[in-house]
PDB file of N, CA and C in Angstrom:
ATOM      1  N   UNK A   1       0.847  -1.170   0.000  1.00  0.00           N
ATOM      2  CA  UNK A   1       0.000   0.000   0.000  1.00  0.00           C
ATOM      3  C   UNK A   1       0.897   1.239   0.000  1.00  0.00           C
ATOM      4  N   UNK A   2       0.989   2.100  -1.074  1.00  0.00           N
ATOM      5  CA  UNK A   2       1.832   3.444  -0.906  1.00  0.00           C
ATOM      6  C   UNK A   2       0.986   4.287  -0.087  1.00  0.00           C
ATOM      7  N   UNK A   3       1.991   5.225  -0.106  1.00  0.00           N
ATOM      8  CA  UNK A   3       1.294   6.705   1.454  1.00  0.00           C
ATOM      9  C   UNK A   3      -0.571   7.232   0.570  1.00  0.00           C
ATOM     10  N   UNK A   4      -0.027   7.301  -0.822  1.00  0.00           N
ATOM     11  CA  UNK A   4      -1.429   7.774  -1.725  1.00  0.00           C
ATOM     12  C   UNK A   4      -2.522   7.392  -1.022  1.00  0.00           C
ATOM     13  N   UNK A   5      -2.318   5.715  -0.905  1.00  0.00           N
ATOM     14  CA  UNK A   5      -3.394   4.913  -0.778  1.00  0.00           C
ATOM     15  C   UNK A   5      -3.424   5.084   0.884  1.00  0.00           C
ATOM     16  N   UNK A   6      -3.079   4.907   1.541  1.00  0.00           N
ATOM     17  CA  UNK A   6      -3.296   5.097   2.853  1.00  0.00           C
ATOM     18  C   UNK A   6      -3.567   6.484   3.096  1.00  0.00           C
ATOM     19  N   UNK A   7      -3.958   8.113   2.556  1.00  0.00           N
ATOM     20  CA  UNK A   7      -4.499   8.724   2.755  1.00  0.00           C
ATOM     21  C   UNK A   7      -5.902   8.692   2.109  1.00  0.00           C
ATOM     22  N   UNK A   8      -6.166   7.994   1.121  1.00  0.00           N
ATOM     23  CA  UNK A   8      -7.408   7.586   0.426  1.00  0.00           C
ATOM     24  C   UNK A   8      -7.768   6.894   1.357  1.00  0.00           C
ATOM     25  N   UNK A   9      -7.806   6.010   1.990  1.00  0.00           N
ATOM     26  CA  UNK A   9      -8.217   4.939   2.983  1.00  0.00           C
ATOM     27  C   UNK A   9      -9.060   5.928   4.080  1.00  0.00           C
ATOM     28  N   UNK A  10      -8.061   6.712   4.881  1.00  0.00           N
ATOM     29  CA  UNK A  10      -7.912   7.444   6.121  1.00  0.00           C
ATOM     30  C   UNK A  10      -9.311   8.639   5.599  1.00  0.00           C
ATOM     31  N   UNK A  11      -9.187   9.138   4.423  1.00  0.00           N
ATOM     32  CA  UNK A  11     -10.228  10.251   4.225  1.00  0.00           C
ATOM     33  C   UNK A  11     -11.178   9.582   3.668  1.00  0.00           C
ATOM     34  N   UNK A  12     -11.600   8.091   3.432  1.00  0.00           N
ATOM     35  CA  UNK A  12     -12.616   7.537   3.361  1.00  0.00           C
ATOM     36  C   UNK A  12     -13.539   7.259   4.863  1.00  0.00           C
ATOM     37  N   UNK A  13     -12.302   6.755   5.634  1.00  0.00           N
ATOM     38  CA  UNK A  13     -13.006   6.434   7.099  1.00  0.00           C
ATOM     39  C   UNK A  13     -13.615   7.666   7.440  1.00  0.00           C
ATOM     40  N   UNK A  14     -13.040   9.086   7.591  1.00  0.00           N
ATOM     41  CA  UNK A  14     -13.737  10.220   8.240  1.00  0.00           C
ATOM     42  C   UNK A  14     -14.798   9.929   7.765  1.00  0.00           C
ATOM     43  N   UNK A  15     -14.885  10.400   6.655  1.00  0.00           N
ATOM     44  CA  UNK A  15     -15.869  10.699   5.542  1.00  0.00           C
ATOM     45  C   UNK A  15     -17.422   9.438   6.043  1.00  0.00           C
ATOM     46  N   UNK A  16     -16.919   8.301   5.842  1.00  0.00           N
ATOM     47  CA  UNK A  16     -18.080   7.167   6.203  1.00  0.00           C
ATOM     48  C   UNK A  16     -18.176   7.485   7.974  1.00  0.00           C
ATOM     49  N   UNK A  17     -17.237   7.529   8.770  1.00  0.00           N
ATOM     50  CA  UNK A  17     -17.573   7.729  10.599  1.00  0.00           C
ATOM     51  C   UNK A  17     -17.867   8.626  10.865  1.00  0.00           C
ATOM     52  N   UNK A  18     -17.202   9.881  10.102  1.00  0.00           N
ATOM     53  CA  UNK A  18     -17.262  11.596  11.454  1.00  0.00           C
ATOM     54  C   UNK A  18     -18.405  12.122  11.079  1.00  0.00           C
ATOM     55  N   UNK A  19     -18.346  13.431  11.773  1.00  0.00           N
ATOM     56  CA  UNK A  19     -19.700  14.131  11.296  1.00  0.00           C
ATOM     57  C   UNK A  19     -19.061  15.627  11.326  1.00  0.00           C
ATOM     58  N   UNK A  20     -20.471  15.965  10.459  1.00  0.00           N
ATOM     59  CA  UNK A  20     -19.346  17.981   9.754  1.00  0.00           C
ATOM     60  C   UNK A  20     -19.141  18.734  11.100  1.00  0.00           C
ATOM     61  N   UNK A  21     -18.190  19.570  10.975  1.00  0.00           N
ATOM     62  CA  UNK A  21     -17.762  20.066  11.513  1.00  0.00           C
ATOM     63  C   UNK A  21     -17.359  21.546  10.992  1.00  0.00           C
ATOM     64  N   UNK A  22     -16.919  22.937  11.650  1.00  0.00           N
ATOM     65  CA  UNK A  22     -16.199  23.890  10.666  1.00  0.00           C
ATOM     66  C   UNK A  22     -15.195  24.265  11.001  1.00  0.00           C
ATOM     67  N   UNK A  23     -14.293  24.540  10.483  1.00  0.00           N
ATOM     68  CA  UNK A  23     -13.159  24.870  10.801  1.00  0.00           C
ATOM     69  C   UNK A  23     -12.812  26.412  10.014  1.00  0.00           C
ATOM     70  N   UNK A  24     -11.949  27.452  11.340  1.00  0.00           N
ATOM     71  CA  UNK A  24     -11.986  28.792  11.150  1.00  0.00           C
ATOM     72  C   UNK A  24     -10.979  29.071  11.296  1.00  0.00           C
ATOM     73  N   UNK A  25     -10.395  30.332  10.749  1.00  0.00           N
ATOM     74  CA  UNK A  25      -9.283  30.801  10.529  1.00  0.00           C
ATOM     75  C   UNK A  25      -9.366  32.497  10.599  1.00  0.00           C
ATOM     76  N   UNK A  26      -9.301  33.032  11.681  1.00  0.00           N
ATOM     77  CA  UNK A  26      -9.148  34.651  11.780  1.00  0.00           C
ATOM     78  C   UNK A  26      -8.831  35.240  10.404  1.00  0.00           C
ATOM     79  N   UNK A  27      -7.848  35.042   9.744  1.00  0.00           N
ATOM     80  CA  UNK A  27      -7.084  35.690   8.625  1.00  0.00           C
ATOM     81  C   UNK A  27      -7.496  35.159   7.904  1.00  0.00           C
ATOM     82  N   UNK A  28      -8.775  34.240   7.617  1.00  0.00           N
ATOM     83  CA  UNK A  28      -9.613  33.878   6.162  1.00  0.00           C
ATOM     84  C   UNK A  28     -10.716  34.226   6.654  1.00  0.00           C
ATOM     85  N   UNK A  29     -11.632  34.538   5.292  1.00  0.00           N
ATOM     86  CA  UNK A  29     -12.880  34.897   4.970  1.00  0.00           C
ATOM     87  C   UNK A  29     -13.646  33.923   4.946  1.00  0.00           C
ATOM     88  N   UNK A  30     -13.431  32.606   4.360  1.00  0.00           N
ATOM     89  CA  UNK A  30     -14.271  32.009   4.472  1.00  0.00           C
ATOM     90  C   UNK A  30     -13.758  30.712   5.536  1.00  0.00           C
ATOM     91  N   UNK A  31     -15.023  29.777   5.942  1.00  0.00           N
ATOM     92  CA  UNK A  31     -14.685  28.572   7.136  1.00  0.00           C
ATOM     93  C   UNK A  31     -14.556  27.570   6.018  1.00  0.00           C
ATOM     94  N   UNK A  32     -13.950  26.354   6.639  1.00  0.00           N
ATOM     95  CA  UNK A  32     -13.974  25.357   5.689  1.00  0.00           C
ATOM     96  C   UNK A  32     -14.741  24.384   6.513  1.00  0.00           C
ATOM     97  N   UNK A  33     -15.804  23.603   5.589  1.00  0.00           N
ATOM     98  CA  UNK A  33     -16.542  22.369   6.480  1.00  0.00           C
ATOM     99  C   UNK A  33     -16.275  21.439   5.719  1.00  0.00           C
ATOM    100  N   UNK A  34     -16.217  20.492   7.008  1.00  0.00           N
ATOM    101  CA  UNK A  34     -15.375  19.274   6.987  1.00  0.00           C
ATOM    102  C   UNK A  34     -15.891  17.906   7.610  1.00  0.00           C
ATOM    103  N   UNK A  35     -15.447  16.635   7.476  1.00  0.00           N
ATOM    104  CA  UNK A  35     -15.737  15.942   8.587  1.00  0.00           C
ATOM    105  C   UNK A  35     -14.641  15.348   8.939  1.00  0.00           C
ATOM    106  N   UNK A  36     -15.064  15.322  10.329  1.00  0.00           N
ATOM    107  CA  UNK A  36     -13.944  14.713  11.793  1.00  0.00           C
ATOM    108  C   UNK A  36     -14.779  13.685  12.508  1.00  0.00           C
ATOM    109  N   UNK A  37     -13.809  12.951  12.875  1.00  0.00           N
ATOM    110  CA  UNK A  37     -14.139  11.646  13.685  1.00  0.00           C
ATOM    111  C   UNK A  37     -13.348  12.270  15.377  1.00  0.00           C
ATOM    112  N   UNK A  38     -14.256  12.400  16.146  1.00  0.00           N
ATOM    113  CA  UNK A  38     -13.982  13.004  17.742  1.00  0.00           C
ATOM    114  C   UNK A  38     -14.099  11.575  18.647  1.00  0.00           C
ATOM    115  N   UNK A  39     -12.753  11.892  19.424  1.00  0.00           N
ATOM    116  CA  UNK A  39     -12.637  10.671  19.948  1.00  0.00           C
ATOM    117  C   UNK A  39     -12.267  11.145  21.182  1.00  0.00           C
ATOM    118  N   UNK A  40     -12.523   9.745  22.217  1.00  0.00           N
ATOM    119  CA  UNK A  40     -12.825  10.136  23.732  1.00  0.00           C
ATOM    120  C   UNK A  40     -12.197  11.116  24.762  1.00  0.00           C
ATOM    121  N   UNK A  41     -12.513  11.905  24.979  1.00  0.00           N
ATOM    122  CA  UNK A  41     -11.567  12.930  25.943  1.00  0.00           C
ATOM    123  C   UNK A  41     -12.321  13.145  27.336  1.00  0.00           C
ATOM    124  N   UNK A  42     -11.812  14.247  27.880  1.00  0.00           N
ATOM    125  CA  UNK A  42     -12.285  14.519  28.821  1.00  0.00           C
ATOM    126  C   UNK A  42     -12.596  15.774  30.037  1.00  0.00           C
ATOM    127  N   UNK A  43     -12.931  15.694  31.158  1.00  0.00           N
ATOM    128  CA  UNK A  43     -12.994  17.326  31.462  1.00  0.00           C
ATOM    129  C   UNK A  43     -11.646  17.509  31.880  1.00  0.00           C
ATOM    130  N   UNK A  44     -11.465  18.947  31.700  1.00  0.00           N
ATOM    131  CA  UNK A  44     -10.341  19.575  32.568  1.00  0.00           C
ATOM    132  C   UNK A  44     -10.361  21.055  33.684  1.00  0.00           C
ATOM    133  N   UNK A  45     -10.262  20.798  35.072  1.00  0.00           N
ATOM    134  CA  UNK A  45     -10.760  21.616  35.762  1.00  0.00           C
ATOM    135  C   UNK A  45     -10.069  22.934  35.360  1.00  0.00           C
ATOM    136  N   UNK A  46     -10.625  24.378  34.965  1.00  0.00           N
ATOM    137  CA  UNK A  46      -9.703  25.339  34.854  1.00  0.00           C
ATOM    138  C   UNK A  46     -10.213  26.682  35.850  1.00  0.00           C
ATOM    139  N   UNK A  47      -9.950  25.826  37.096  1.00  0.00           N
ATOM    140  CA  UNK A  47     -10.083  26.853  38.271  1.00  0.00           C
ATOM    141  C   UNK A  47     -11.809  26.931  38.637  1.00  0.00           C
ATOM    142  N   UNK A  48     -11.816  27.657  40.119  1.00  0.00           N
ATOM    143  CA  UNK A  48     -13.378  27.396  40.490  1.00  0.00           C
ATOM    144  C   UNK A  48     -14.046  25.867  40.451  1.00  0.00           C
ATOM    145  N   UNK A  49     -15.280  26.536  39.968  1.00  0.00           N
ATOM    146  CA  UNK A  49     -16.317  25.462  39.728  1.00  0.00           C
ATOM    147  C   UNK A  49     -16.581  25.379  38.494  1.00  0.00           C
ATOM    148  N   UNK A  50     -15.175  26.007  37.440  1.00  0.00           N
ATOM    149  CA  UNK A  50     -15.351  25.854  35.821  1.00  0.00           C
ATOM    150  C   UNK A  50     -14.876  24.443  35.442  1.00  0.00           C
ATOM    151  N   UNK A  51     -15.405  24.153  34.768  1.00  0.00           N
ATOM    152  CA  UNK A  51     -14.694  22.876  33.707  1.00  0.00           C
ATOM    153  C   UNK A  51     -15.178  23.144  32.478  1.00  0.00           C
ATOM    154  N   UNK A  52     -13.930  22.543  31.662  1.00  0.00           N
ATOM    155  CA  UNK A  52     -14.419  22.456  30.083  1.00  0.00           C
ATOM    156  C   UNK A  52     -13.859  21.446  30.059  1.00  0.00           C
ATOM    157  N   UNK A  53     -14.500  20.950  28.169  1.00  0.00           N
ATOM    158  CA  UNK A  53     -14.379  19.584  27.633  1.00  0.00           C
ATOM    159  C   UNK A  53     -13.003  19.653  27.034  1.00  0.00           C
ATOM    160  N   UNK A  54     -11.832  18.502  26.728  1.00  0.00           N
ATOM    161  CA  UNK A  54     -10.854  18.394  25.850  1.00  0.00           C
ATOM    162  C   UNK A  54     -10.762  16.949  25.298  1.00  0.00           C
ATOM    163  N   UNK A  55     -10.939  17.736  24.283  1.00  0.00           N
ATOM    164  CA  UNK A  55     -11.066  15.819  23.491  1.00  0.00           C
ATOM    165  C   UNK A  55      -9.795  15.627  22.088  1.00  0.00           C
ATOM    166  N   UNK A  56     -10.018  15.330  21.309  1.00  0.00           N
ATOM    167  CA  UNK A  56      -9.324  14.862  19.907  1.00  0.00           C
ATOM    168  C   UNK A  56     -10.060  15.083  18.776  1.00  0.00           C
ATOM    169  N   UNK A  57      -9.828  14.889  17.798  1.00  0.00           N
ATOM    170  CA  UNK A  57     -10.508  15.116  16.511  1.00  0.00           C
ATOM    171  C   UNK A  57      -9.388  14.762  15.258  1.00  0.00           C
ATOM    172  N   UNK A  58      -9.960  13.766  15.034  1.00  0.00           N
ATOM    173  CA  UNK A  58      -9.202  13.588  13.646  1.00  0.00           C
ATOM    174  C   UNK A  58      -9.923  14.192  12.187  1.00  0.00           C
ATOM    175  N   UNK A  59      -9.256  14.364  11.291  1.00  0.00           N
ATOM    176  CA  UNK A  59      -9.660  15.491  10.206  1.00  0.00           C
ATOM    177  C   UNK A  59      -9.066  15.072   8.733  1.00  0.00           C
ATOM    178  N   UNK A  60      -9.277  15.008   7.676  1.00  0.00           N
ATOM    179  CA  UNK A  60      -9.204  14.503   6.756  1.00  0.00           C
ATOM    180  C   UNK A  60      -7.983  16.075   6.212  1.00  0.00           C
ATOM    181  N   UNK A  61      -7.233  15.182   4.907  1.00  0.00           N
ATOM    182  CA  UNK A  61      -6.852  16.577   4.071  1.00  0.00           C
ATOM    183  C   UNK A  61      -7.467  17.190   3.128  1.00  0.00           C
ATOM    184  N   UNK A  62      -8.695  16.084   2.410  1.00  0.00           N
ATOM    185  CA  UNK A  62      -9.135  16.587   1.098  1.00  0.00           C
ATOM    186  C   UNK A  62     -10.034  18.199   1.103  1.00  0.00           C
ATOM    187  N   UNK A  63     -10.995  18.066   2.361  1.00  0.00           N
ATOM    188  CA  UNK A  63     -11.585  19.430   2.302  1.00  0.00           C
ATOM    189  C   UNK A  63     -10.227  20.175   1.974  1.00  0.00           C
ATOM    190  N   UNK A  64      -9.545  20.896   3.485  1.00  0.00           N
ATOM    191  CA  UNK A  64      -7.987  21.698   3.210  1.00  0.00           C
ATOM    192  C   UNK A  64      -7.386  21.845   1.914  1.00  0.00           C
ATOM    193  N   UNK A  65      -7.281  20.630   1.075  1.00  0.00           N
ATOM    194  CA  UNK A  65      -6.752  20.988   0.180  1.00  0.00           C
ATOM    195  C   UNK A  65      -7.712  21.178  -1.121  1.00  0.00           C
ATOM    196  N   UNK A  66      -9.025  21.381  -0.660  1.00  0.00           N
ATOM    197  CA  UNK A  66      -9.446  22.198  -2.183  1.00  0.00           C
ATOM    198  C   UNK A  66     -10.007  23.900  -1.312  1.00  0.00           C
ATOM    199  N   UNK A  67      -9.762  23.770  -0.362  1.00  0.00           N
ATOM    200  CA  UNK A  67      -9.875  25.316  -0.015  1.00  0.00           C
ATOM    201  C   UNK A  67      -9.274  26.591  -0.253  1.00  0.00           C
ATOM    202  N   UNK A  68      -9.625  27.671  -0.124  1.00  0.00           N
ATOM    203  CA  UNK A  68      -9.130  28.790  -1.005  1.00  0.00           C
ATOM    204  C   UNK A  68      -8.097  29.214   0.136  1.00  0.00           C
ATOM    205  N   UNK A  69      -7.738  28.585   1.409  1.00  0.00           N
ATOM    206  CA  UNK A  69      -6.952  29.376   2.066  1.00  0.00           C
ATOM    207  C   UNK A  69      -5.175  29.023   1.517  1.00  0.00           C
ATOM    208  N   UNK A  70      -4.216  29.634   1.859  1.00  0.00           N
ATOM    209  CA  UNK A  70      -3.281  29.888   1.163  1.00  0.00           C
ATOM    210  C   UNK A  70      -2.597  28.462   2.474  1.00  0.00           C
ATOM    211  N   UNK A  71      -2.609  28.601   3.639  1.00  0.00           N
ATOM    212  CA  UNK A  71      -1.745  27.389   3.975  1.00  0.00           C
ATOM    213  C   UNK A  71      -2.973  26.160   4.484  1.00  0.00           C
ATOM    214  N   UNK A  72      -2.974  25.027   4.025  1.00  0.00           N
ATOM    215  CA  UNK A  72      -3.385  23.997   4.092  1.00  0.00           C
ATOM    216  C   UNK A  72      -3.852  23.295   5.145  1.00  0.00           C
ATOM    217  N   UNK A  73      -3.127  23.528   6.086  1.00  0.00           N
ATOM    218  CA  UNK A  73      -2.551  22.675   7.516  1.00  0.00           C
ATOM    219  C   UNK A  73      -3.669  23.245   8.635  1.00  0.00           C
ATOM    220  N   UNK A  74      -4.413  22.613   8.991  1.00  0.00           N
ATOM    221  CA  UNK A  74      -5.001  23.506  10.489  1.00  0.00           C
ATOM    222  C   UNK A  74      -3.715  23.978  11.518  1.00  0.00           C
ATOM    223  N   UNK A  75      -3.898  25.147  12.352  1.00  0.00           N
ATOM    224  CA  UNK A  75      -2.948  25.593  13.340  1.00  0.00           C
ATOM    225  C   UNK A  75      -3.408  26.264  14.296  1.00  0.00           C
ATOM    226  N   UNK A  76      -2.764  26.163  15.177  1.00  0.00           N
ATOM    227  CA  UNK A  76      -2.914  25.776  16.870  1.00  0.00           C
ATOM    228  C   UNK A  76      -3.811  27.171  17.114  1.00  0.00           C
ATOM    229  N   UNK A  77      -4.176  28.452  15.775  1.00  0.00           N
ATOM    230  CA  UNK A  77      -4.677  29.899  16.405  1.00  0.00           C
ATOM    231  C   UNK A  77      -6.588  29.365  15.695  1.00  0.00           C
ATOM    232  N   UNK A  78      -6.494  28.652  15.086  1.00  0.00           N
ATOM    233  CA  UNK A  78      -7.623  28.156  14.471  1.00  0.00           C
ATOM    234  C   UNK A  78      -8.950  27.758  15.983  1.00  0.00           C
ATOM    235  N   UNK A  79      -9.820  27.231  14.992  1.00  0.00           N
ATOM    236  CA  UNK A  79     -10.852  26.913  15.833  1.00  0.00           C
ATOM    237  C   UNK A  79     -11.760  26.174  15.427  1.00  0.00           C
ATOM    238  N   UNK A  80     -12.457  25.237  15.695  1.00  0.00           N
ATOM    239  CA  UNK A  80     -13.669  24.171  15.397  1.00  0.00           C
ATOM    240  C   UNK A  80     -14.847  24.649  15.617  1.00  0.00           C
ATOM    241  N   UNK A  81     -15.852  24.444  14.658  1.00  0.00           N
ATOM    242  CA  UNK A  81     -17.120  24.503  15.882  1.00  0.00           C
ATOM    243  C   UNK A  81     -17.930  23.051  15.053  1.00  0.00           C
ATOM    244  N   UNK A  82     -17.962  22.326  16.829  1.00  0.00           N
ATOM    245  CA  UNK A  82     -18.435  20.625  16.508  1.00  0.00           C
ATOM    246  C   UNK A  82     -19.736  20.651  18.086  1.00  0.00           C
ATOM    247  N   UNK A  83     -21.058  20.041  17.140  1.00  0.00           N
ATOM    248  CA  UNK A  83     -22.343  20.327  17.871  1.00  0.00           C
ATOM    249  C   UNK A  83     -22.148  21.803  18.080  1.00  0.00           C
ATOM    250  N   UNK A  84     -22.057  22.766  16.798  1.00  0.00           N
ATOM    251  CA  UNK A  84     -22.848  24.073  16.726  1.00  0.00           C
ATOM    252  C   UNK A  84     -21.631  24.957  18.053  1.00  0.00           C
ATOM    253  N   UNK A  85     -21.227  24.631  18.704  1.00  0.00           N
ATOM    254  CA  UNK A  85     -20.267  25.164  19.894  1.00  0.00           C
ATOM    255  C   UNK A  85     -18.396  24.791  19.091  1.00  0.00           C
ATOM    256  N   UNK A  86     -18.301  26.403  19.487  1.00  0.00           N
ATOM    257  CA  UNK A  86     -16.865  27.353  19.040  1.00  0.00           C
ATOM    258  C   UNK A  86     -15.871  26.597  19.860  1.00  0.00           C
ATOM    259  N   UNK A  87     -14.629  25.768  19.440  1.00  0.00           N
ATOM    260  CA  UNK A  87     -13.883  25.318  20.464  1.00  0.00           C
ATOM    261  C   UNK A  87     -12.351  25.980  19.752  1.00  0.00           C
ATOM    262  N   UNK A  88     -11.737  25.672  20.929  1.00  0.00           N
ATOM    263  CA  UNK A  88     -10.259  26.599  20.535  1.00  0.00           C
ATOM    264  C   UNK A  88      -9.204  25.263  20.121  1.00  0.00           C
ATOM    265  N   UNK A  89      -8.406  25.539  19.261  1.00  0.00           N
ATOM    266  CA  UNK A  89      -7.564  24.222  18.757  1.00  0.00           C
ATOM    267  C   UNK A  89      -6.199  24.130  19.287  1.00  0.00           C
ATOM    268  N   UNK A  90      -5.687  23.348  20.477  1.00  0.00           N
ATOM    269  CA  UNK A  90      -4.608  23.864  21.504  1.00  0.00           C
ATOM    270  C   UNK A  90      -3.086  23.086  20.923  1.00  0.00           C
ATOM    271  N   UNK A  91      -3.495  22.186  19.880  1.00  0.00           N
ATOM    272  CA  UNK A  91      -2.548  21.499  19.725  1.00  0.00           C
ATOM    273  C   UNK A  91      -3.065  20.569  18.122  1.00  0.00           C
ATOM    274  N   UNK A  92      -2.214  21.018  16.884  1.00  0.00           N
ATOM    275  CA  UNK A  92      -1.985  19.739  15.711  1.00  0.00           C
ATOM    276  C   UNK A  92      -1.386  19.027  15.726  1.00  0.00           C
ATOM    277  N   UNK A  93      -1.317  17.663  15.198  1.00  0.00           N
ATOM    278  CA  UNK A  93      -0.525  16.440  14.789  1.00  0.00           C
ATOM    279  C   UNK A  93      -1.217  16.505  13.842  1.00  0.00           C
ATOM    280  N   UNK A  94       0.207  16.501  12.716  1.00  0.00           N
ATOM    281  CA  UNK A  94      -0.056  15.447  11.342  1.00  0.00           C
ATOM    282  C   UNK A  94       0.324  13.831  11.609  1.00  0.00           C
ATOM    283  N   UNK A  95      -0.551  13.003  11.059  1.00  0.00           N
ATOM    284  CA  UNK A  95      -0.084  11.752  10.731  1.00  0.00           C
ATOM    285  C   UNK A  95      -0.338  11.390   9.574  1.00  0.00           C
ATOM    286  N   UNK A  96       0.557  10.208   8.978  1.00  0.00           N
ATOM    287  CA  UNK A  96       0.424  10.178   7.980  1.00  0.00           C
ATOM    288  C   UNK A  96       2.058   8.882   7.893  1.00  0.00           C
ATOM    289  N   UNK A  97       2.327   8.831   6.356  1.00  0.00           N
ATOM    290  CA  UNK A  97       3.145   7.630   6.119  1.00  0.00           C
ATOM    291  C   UNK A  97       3.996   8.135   4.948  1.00  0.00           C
ATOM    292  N   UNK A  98       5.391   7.735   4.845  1.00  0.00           N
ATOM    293  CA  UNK A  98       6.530   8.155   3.994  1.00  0.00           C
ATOM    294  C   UNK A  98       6.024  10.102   3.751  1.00  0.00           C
ATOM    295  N   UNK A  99       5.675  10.547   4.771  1.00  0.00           N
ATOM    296  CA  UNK A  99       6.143  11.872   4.630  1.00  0.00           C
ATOM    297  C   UNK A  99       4.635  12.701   3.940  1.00  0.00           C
ATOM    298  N   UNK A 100       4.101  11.209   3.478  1.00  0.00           N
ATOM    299  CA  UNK A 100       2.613  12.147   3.314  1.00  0.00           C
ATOM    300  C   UNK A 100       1.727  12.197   4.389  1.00  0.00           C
ATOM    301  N   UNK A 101       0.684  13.305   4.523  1.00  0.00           N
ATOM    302  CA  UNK A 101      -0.325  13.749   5.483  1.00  0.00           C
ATOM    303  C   UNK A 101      -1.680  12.417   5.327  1.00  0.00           C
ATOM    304  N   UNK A 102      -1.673  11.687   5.937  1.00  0.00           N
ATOM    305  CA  UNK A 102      -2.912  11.262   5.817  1.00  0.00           C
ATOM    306  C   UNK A 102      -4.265  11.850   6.378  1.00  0.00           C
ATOM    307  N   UNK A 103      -3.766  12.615   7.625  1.00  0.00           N
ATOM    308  CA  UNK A 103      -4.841  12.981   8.766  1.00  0.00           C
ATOM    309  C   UNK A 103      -4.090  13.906   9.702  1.00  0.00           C
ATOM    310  N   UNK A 104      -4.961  15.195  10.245  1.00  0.00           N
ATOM    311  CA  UNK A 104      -4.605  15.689  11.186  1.00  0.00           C
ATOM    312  C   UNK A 104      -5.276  15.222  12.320  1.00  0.00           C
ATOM    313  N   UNK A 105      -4.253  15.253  13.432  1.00  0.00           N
ATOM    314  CA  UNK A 105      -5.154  15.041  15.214  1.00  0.00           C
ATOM    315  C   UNK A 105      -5.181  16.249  15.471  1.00  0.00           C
ATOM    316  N   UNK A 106      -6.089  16.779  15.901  1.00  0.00           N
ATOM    317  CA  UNK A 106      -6.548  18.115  16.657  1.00  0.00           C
ATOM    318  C   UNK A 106      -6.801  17.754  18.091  1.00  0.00           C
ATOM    319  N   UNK A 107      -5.935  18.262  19.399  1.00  0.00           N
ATOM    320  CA  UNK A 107      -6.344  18.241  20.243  1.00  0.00           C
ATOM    321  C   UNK A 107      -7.001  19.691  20.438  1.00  0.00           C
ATOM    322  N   UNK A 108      -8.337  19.872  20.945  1.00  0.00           N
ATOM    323  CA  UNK A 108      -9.470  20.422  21.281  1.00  0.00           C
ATOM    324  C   UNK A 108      -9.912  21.139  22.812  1.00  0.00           C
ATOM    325  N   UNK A 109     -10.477  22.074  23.363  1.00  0.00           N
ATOM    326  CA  UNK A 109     -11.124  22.373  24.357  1.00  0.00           C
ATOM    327  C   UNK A 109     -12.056  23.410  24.028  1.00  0.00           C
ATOM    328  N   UNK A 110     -12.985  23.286  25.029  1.00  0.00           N
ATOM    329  CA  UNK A 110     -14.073  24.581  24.968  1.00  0.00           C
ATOM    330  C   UNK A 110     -15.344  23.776  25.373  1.00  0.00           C
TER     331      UNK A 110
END
C-alpha cells in the first residue's frame, strides 16, 4: 500500500464515521466544512467550579486541500465549531506515512 493509498483509505473512514464540523481561521474569509471523527476525551478543571471539555478530533486533508486558504494545515490559532459550539484548537498532529499527510489530530477544548 503506498502513502497515496493510505491517505485515500484514512479520508474515506472520516468521511463514512465523522460528522461535519467547521473549521476557522481569523485571517480567512471564508470557514472550511469538513468531517472529523472526535474521539474520547475529557474534562479539565480550569479553576473554580469551571470545567471544560478536551477531546481529539481527527480530520481529513481533502476538504484543506481544495480550499481557497493559502496554507493547508489547520494551526494551533484556528478553531472548530463541533455540535454548533466554538472550540479553541490547543494542539496539531499530522499523521500520515513516507512523509505524506494522511490525517490531522486536533487536540481540542471549549
Amino acid at each position: 500500500m503506498t502513502a497515496s493509498d493510505t491517505a485515500r483509505n484514512a479520508a474515506r473512514l472520516i468521511a463514512r464515521h465523522g460528522e461535519t464540523m467547521v473549521l476557522k481561521r481569523a485571517s480567512e474569509a471564508t470557514a472550511v466544512v469538513l468531517k472529523g471523527k472526535r474521539l474520547v476525551g475529557s474534562t479539565v478543571d480550569v479553576g473554580g467550579s469551571a470545567v471544560q471539555q478536551e477531546f481529539r478530533i481527527r480530520i481529513g486533508t481533502t476538504e484543506l486541500a481544495a480550499s481557497p486558504w493559502a496554507s493547508k494545515a489547520p494551526g494551533r490559532h484556528d478553531s472548530i465549531i463541533v455540535d454548533g459550539r466554538e472550540r479553541s484548537i490547543l494542539d496539531v498532529r499530522p499523521l500520515g506515512d513516507a512523509g505524506t499527510v494522511a490525517l490531522y489530530e486536533l487536540l481540542v477544548a471549549g
